[in-house]
Protein backbone atom coordinates (compact mmCIF):
# COMPACT_ATOMS: atom_id res chain seq x y z
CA UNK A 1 -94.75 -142.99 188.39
CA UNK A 2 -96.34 -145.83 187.01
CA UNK A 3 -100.15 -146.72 187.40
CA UNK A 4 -101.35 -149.25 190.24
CA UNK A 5 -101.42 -152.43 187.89
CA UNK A 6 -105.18 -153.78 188.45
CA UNK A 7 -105.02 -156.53 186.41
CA UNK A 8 -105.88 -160.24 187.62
CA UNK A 9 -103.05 -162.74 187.36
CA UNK A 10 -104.19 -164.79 184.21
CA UNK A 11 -104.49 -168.66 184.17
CA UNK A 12 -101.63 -170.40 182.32
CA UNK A 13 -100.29 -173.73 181.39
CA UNK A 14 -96.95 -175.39 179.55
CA UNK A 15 -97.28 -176.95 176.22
CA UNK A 16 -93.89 -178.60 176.04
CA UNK A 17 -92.34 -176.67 178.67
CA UNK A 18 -93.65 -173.76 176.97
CA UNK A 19 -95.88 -171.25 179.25
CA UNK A 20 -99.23 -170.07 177.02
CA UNK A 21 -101.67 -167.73 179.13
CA UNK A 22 -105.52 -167.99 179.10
CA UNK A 23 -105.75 -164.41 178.08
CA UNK A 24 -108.69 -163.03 175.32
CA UNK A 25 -108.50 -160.22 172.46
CA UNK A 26 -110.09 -157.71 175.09
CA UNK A 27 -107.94 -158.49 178.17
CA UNK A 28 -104.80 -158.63 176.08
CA UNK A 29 -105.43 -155.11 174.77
CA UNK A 30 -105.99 -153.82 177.89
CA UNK A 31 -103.34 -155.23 179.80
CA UNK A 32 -100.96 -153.62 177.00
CA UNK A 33 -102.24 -150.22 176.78
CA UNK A 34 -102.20 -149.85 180.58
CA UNK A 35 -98.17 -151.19 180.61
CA UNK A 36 -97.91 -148.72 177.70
CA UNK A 37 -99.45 -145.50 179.40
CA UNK A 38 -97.13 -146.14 182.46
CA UNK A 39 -94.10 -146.46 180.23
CA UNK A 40 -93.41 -149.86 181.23
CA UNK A 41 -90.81 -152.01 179.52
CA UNK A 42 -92.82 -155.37 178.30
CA UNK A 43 -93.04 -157.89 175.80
CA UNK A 44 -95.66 -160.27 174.60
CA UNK A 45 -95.19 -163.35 172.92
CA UNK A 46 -98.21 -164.37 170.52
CA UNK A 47 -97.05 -168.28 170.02
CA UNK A 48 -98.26 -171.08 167.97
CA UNK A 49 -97.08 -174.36 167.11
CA UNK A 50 -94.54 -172.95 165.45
CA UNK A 51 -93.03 -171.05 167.99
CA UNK A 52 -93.92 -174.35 170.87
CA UNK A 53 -91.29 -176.35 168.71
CA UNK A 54 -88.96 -173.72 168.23
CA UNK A 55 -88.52 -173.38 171.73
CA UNK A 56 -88.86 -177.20 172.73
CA UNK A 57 -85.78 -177.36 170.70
CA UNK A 58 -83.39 -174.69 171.94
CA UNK A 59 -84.13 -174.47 175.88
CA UNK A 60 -82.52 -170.64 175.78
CA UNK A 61 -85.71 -169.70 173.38
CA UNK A 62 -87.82 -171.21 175.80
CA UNK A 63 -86.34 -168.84 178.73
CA UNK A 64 -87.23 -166.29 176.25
CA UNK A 65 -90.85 -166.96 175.70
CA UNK A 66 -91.24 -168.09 179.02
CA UNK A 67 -90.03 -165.09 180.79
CA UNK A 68 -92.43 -162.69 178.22
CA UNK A 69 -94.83 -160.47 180.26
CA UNK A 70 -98.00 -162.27 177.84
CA UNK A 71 -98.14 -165.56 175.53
CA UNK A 72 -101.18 -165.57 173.94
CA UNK A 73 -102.37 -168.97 172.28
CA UNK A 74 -102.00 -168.00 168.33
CA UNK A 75 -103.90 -171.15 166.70
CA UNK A 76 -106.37 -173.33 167.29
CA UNK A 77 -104.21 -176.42 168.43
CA UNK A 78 -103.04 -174.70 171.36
CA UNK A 79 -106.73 -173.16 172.33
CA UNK A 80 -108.10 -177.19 172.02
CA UNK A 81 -104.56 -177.65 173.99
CA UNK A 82 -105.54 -175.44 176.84
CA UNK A 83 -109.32 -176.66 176.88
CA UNK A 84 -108.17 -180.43 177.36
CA UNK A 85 -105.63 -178.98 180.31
CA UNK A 86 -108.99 -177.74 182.19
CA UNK A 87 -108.97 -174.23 180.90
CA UNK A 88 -112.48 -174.57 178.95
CA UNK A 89 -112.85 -171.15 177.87
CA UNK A 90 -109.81 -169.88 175.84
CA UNK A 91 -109.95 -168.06 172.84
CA UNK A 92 -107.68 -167.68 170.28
CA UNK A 93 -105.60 -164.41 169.97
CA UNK A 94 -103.66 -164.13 167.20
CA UNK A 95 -100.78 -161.28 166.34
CA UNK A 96 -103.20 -159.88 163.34
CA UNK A 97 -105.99 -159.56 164.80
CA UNK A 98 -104.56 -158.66 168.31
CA UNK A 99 -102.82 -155.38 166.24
CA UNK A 100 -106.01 -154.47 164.89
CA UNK A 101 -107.63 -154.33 168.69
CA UNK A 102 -104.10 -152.55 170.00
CA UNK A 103 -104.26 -149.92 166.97
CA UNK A 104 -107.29 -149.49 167.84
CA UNK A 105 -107.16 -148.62 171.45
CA UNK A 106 -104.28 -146.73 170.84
CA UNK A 107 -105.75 -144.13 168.43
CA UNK A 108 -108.74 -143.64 170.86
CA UNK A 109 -106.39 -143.10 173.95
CA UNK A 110 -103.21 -141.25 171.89
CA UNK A 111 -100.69 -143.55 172.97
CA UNK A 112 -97.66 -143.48 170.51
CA UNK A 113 -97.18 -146.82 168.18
CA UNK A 114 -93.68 -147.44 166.32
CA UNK A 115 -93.24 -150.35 164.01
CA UNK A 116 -90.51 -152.82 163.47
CA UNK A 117 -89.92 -154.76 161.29
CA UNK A 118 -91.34 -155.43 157.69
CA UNK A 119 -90.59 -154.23 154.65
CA UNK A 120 -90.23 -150.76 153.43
CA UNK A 121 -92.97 -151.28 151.13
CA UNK A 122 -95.02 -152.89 153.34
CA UNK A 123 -94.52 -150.43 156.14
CA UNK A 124 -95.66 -147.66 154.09
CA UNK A 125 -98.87 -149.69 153.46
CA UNK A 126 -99.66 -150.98 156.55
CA UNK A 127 -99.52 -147.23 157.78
CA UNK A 128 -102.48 -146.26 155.09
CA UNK A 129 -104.23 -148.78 155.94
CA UNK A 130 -103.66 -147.76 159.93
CA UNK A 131 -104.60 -144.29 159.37
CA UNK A 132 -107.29 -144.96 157.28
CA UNK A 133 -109.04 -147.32 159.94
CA UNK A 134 -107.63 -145.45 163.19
CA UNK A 135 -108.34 -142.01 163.04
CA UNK A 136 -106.10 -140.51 164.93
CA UNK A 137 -103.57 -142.90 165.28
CA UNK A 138 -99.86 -141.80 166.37
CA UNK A 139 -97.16 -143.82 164.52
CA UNK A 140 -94.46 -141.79 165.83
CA UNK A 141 -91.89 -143.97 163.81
CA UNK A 142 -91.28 -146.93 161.27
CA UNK A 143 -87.60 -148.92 161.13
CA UNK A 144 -87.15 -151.92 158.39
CA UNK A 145 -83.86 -153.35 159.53
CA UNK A 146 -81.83 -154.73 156.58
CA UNK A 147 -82.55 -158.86 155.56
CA UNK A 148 -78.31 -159.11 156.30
CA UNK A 149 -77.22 -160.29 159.97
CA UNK A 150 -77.37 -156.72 161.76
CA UNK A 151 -73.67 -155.34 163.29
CA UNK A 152 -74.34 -154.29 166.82
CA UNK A 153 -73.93 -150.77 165.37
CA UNK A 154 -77.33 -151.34 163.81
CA UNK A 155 -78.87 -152.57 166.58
CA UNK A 156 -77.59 -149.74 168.52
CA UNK A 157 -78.86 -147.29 166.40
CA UNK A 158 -82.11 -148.51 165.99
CA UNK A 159 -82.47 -148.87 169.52
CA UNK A 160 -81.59 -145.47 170.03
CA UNK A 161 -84.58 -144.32 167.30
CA UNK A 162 -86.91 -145.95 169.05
CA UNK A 163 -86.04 -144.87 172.25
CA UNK A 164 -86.16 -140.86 171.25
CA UNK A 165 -89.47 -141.68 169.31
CA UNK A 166 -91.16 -141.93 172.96
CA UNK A 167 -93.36 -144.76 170.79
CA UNK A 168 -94.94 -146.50 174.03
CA UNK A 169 -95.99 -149.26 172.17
CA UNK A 170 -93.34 -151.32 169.46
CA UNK A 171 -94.92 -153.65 166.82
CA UNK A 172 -92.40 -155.85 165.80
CA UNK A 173 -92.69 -157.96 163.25
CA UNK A 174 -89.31 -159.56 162.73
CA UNK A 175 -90.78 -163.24 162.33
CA UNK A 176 -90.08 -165.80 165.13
CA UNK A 177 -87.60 -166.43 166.96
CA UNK A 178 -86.06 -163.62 166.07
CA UNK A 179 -88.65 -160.63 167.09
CA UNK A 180 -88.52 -162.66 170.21
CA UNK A 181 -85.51 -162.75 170.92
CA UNK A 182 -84.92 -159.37 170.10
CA UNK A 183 -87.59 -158.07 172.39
CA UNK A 184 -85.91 -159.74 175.20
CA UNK A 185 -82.54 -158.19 174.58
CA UNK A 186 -84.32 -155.16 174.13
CA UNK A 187 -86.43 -154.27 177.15
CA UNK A 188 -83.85 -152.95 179.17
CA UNK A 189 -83.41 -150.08 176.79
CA UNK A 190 -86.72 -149.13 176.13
CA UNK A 191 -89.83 -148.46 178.06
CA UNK A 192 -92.74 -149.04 175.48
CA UNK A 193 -94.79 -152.51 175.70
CA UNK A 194 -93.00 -154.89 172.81
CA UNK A 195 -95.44 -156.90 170.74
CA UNK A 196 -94.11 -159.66 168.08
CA UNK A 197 -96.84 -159.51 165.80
CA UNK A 198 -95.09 -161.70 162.98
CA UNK A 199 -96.69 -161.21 159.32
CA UNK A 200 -99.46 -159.13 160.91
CA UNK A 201 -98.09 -156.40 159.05
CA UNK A 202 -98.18 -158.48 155.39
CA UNK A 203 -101.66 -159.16 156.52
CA UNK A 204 -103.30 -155.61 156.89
CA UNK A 205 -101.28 -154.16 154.02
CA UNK A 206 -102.99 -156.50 151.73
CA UNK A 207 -99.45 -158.18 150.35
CA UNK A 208 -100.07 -161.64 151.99
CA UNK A 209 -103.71 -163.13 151.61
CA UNK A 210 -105.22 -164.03 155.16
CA UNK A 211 -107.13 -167.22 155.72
CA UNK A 212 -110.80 -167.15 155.24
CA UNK A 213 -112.38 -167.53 159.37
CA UNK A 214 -114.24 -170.66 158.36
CA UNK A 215 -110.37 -172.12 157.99
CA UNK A 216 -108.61 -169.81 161.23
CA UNK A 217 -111.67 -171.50 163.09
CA UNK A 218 -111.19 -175.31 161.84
CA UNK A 219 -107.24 -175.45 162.46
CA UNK A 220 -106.17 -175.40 159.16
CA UNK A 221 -104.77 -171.85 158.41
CA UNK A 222 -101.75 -173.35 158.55
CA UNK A 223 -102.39 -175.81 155.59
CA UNK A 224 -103.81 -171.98 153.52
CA UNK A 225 -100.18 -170.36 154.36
CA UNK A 226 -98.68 -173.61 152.87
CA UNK A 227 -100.55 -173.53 150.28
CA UNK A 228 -99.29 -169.78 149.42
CA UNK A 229 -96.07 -170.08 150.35
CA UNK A 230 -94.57 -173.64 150.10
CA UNK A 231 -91.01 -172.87 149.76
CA UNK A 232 -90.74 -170.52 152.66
CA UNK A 233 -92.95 -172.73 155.04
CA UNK A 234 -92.67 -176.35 154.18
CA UNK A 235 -90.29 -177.04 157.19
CA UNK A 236 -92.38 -175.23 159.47
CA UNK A 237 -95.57 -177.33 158.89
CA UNK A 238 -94.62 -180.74 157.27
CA UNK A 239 -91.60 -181.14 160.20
CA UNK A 240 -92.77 -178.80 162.94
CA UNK A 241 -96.39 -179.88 163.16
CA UNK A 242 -96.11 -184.09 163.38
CA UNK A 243 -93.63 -183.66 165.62
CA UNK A 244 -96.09 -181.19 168.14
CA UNK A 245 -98.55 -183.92 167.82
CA UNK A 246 -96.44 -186.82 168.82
CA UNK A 247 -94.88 -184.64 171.62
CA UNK A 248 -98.38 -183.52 173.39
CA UNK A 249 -98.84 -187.17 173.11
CA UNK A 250 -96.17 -188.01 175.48
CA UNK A 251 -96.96 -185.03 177.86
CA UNK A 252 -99.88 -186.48 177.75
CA UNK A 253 -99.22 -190.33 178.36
CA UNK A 254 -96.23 -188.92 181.02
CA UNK A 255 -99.06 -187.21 183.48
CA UNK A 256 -101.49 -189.64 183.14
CA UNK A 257 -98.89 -192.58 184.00
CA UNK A 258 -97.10 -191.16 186.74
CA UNK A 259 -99.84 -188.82 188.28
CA UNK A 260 -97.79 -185.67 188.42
CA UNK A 261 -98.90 -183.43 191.08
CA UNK A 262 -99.90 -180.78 188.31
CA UNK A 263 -102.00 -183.03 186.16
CA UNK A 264 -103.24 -180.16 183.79
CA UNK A 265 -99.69 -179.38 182.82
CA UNK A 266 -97.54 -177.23 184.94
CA UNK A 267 -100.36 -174.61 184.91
CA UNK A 268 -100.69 -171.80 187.59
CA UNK A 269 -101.63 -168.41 187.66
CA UNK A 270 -99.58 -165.38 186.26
């Protein structure tokens, strides 16, 4: 049976038609662990710009993201975002550092971790460096799915690994928007709490260099990752990023003009 779910609805609003909860590194955890330890089948959604333009632009990725069970503001624009909208104390809480806190409560409580995602060789890290700063942490299994477009048969199988892993919590780091759509297509079949953690992975292995906090805290890790990886993220930034800006703009311009009855932005309670 699963546990009585205490927690308070959290504070939300859209960014683009995109729904980002008010949600912090401590309540995030703990929302998660208790979905986990009742075998509940969730996902979370960690979203930045990145993923607020990806789903602006296909409306079925924004069903996806919308309909996630947490979307916590990854980034600094969409924290100053959420401040402007009325919500005045929002952290950040990215995928990296949000892992860290889940491994962590995980190895004190024993609740199972798989991981997703990633590559072999970065798997086999990442799990070092896990067991070396979680004592006691359960990673009951570890699936790299090939870089080719997976048949269903792979998709199948994998779900069925997962599945007889009992792993009540998935970190899948599959890159967005494909962990997230995956997750969605996924929790029917499995009861474990879903968590698209992106390059967290890279991060804590020590194969892709993390942004010093003096930069995560000024906006700019986004301008570091560039820096690092140009090819791979030039699109992402250089396109995604002026395009954000000129599109909060006319959110922005659009309530203010026509006094919507929602003037912080389609927020609520979730």
């Amino acid at each position: 049976m699963n546990e009585k779910n205490t927690m308070q609805p959290l504070e939300c609003r859209r960014i683009l038609g995109t729904r980002v909860d008010a949600t912090s590194y401590e309540d995030a955890t703990a929302r998660i662990l208790q979905w986990a330890r009742a075998r509940e089948s969730r996902y979370v959604c960690v979203c930045n710009v990145h993923m607020v333009m990806e789903a602006h632009d296909a409306g079925d990725f924004q069903k996806v993201v919308n309909a996630a069970d947490l979307v916590t503001p990854d980034g600094m624009p969409l924290v100053w975002v959420l401040r402007i909208m009325g919500i005045r104390r929002t952290p950040r809480v990215d995928g990296s550092t949000l892992t860290f806190h889940v491994c962590q409560a995980a190895a004190r409580e024993g609740v199972p971790i798989a991981l997703y995602g990633g590559s072999e060789v970065t798997v086999a890290a990442f799990t070092v460096f896990a067991r070396n700063n979680f004592p006691g942490i359960r990673i009951v299994d570890s699936i790299s799915p090939p870089y080719r477009p997976m048949t269903p048969e792979d998709v199948e199988a994998d779900l069925q690994k997962l599945a007889a892993s009992e792993a009540e919590i998935v970190l899948v780091a599959l890159g967005c928007p494909k962990q997230e759509r995956w997750m969605a297509e996924s929790k029917p079949r499995l009861n474990a709490v879903m968590i698209g953690i992106g390059a967290a992975l890279d991060f804590h292995a020590g194969r892709v260099a993390r942004a010093p906090s003096w930069i995560q805290n000024s906006g700019m890790e986004w301008f570091f990752r560039l820096c690092l990886e140009p090819r791979r993220l030039w699109r992402r930034y250089l396109i995604h990023n002026p395009r954000f800006i000129l599109l909060l703009l006319t959110q922005f311009l659009h309530l203010r003009n026509f006094n919507s009855n929602d003037p912080k932005g389609d927020g609520g309670n979730r």
